[in-house]
C-alpha atoms as a PDB file:
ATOM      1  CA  UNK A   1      -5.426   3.744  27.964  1.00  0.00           C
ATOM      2  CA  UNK A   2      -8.308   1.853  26.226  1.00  0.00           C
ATOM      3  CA  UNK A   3      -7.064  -1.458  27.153  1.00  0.00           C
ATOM      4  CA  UNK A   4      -5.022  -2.993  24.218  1.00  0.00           C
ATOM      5  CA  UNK A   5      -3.067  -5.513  26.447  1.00  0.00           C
ATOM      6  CA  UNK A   6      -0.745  -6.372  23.333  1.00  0.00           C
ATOM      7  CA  UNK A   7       1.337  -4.187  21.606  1.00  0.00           C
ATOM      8  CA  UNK A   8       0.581  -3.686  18.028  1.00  0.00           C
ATOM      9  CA  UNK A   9       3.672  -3.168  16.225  1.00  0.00           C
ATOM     10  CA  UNK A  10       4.827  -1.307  12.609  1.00  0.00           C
ATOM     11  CA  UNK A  11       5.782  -4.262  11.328  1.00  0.00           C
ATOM     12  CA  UNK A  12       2.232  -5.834  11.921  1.00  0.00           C
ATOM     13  CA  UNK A  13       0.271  -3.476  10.588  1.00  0.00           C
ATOM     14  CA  UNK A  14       2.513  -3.359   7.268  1.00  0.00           C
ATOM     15  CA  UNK A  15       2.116  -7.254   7.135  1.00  0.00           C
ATOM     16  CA  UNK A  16      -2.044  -6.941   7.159  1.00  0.00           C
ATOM     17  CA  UNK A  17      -1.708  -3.368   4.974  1.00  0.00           C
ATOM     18  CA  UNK A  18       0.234  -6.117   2.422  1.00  0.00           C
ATOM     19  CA  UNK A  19      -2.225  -8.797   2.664  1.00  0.00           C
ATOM     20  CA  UNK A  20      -5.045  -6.187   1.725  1.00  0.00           C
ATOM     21  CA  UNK A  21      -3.356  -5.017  -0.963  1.00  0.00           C
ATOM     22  CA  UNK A  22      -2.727  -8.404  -2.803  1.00  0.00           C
ATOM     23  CA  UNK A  23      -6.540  -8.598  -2.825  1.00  0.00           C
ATOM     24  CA  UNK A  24      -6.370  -5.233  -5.135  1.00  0.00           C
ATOM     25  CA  UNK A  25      -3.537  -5.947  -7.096  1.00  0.00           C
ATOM     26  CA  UNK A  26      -2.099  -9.612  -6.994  1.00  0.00           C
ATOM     27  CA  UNK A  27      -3.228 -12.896  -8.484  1.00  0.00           C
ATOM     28  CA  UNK A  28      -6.599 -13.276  -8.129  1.00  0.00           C
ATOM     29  CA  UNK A  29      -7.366  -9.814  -7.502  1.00  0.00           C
ATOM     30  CA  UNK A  30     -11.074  -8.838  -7.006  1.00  0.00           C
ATOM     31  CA  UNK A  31     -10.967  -5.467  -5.332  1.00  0.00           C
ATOM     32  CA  UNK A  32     -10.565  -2.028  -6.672  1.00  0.00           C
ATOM     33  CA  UNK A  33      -7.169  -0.043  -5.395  1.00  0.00           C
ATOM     34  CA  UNK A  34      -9.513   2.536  -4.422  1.00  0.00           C
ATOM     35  CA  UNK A  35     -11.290   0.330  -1.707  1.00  0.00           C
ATOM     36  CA  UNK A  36      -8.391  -0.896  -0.528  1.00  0.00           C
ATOM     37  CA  UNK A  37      -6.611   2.489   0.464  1.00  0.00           C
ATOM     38  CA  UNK A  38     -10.256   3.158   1.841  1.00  0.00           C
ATOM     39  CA  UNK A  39      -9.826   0.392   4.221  1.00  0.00           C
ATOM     40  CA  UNK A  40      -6.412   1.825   5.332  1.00  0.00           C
ATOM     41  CA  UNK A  41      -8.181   4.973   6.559  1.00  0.00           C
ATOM     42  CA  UNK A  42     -10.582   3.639   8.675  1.00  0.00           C
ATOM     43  CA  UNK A  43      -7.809   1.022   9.578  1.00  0.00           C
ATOM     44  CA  UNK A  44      -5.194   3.312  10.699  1.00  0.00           C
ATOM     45  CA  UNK A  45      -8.406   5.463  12.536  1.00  0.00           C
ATOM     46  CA  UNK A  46      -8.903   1.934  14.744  1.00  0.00           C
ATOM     47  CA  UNK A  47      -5.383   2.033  15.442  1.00  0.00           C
ATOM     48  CA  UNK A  48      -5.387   5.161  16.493  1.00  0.00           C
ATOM     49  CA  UNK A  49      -7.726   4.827  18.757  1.00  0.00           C
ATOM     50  CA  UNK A  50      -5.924   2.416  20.506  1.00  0.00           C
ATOM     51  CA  UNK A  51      -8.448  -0.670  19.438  1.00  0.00           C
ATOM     52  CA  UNK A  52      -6.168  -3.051  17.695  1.00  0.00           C
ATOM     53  CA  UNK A  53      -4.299  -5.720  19.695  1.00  0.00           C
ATOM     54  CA  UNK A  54      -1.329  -7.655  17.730  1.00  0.00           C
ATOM     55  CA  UNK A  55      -3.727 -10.590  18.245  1.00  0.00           C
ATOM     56  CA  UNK A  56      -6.731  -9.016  16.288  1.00  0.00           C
ATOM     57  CA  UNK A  57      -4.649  -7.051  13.470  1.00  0.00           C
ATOM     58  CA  UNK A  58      -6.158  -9.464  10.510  1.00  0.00           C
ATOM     59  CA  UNK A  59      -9.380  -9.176  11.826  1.00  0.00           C
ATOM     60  CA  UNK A  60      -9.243  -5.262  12.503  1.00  0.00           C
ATOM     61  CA  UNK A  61      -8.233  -4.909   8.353  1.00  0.00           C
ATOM     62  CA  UNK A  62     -10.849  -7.749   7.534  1.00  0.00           C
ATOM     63  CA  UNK A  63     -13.858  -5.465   8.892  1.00  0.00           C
ATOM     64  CA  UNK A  64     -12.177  -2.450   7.908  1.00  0.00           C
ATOM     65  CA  UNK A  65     -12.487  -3.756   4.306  1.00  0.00           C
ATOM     66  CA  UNK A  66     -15.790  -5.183   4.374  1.00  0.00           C
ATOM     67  CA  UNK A  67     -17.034  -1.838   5.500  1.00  0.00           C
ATOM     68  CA  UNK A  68     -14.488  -0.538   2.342  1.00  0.00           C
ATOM     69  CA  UNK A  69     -16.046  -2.842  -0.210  1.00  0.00           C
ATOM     70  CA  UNK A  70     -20.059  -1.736   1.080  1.00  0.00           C
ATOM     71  CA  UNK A  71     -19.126   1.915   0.547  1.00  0.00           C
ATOM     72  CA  UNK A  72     -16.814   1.991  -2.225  1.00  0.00           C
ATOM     73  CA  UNK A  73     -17.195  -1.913  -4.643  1.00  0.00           C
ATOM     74  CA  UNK A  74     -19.139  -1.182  -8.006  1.00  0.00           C
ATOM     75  CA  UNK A  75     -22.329  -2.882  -8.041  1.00  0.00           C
ATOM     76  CA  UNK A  76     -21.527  -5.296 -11.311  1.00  0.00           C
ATOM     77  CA  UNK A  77     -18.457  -6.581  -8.816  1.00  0.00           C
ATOM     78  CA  UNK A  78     -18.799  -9.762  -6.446  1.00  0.00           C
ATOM     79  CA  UNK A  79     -21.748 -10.248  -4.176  1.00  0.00           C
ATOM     80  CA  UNK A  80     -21.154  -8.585  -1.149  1.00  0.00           C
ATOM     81  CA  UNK A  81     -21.476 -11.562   0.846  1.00  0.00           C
ATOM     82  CA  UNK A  82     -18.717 -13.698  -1.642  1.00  0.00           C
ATOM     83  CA  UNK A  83     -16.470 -10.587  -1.158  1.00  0.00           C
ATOM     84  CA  UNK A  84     -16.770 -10.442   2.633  1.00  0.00           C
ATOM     85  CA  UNK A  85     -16.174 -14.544   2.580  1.00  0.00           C
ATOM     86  CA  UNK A  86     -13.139 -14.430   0.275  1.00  0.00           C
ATOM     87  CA  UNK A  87     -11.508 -11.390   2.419  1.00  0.00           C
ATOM     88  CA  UNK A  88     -11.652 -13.360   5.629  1.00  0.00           C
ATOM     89  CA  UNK A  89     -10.113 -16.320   3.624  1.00  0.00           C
ATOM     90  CA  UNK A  90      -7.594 -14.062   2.747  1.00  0.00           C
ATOM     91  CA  UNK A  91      -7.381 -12.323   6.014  1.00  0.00           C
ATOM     92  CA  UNK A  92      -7.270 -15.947   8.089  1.00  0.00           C
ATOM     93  CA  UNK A  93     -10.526 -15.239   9.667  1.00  0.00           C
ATOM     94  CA  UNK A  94     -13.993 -16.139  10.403  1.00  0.00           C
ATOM     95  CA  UNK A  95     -16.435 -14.251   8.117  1.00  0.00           C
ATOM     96  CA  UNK A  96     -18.973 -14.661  11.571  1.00  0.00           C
ATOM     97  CA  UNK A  97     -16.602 -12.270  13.100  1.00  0.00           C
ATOM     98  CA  UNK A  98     -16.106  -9.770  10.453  1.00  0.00           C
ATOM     99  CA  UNK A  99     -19.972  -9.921  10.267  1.00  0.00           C
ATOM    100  CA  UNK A 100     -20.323  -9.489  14.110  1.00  0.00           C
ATOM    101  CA  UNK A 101     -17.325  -6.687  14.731  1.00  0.00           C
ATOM    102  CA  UNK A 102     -18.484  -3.999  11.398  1.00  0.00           C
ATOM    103  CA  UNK A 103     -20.613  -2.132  13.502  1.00  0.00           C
ATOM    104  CA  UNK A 104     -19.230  -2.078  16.775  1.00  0.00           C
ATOM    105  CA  UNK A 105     -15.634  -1.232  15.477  1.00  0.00           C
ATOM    106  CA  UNK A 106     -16.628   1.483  13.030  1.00  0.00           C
ATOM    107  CA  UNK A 107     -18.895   2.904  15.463  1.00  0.00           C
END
């Protein structure tokens, strides 16, 4: 195995799939529904891959949406930095680790 000590379970992963999507569609919104289903794919592909732990599932979606938002955002949208900061508000975490992980996770 590739060394996720923690189980990641279904429930989980629909929790942070939920959280992304409020950030589409809920109060406050300020992503497309486009980006967001984006994020899912290369989401689910970490998961796959064995390379979320339970502990790191918020974080996992976090840079799977900043990468989302780079590829897929309009320009006349949010900055890229004020949408990375507000999804790792959203997410719960630090927008120096979404920053840090986006290259070595998508990789």
């Amino acid at each position: 195995k590739n060394g996720c000590v923690s189980t990641l379970t279904l429930s989980r992963i629909r929790k942070v799939k939920r959280e992304a999507v409020q950030m589409a569609i809920g109060p406050g919104a300020f992503l497309e529904l486009v980006t967001v289903a984006l994020s899912y794919v290369y989401f689910e592909g970490l998961v796959l891959r064995n390379l979320v732990p339970r502990s790191n599932a918020s974080l996992a979606m976090a840079v799977s949406l900043a990468i989302a938002v780079q590829m897929n955002e309009p320009l006349y949208s949010l900055s890229l930095r004020d949408s990375i900061e507000r999804i790792a508000t959203v997410m719960g975490v630090s927008r120096r680790k979404v920053l840090d992980l986006e290259i070595p996770l998508m990789s």
